[in-house]
Protein backbone atom coordinates (compact mmCIF):
# COMPACT_ATOMS: atom_id res chain seq x y z
CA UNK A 1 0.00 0.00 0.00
CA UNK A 2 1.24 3.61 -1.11
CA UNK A 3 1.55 5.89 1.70
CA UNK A 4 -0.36 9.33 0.91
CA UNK A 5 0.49 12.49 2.65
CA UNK A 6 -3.02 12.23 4.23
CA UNK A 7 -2.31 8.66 6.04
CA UNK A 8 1.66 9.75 6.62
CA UNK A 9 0.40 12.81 8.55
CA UNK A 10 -2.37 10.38 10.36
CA UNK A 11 0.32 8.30 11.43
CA UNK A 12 2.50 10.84 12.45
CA UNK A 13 -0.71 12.44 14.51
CA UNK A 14 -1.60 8.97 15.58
CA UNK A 15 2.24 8.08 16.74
CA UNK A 16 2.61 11.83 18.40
CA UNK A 17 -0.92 10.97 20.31
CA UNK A 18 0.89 7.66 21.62
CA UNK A 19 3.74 9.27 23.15
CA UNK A 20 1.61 11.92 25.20
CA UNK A 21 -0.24 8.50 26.34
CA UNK A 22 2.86 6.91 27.49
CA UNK A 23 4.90 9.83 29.03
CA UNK A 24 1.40 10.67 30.95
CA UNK A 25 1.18 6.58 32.17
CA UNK A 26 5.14 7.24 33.28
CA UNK A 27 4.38 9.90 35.26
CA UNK A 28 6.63 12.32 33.71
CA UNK A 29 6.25 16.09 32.25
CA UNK A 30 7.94 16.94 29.61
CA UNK A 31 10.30 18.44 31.29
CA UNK A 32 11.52 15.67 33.27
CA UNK A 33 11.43 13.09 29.88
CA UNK A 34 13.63 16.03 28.31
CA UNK A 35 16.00 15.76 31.36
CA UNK A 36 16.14 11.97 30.68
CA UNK A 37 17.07 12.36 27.36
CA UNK A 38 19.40 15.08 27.55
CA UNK A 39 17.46 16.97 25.75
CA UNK A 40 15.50 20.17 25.63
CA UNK A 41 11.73 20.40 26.85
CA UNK A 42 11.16 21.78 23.50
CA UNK A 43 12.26 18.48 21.76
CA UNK A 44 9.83 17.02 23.53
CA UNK A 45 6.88 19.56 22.77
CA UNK A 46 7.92 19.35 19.13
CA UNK A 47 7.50 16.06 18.52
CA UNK A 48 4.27 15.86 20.71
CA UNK A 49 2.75 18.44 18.82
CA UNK A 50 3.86 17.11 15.52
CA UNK A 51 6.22 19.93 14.97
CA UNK A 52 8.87 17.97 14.26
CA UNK A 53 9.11 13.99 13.87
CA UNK A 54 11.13 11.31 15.14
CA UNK A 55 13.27 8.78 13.66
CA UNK A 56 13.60 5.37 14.36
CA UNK A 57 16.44 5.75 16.90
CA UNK A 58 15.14 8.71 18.53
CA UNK A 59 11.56 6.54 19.22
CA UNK A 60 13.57 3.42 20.65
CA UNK A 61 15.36 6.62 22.60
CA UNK A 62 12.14 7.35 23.98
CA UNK A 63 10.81 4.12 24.19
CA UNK A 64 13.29 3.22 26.50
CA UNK A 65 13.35 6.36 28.84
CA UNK A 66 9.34 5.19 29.07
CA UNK A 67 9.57 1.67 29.38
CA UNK A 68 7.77 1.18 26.74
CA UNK A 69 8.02 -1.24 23.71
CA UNK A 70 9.21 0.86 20.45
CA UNK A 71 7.33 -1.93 18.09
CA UNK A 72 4.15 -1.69 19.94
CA UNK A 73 3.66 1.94 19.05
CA UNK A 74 4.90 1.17 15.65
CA UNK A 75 2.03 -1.30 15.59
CA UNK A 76 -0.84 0.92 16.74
CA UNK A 77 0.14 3.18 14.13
CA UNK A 78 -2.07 -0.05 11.56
């Protein structure tokens, strides 16, 4: 199946939604998942927002910090 820019920008919503949901059910702000990535609280609001997106390395980054699995999001995302 050929990816649109309508379903790539659903997904991208969709995955953005899914990482709200798990930094929430971590009990972190965004400030604090920042801190654990080294990172700025911006990064974080970017990519929640859909500002910006995230590559695969910077989701397992994430993934981890949450204790979440990375392929699990990836599958939500169907």
């Amino acid at each position: 199946m050929k990816a649109t820019a309508e379903s790539r920008k659903a997904r991208a919503e969709r995955l953005a939604a899914l990482l709200v949901e798990a930094r929430r059910e971590a009990g972190l702000t965004q400030v604090e998942l920042a801190e654990r990535l080294g990172r700025k609280q911006a990064y974080v609001s970017k990519y929640e927002t859909g500002a910006r997106g995230v590559d695969v390395l910077e989701l397992m980054e994430i993934a981890d910090v949450l204790s979440c699995d990375p392929a699990e999001l990836l599958r939500k995302l169907r």
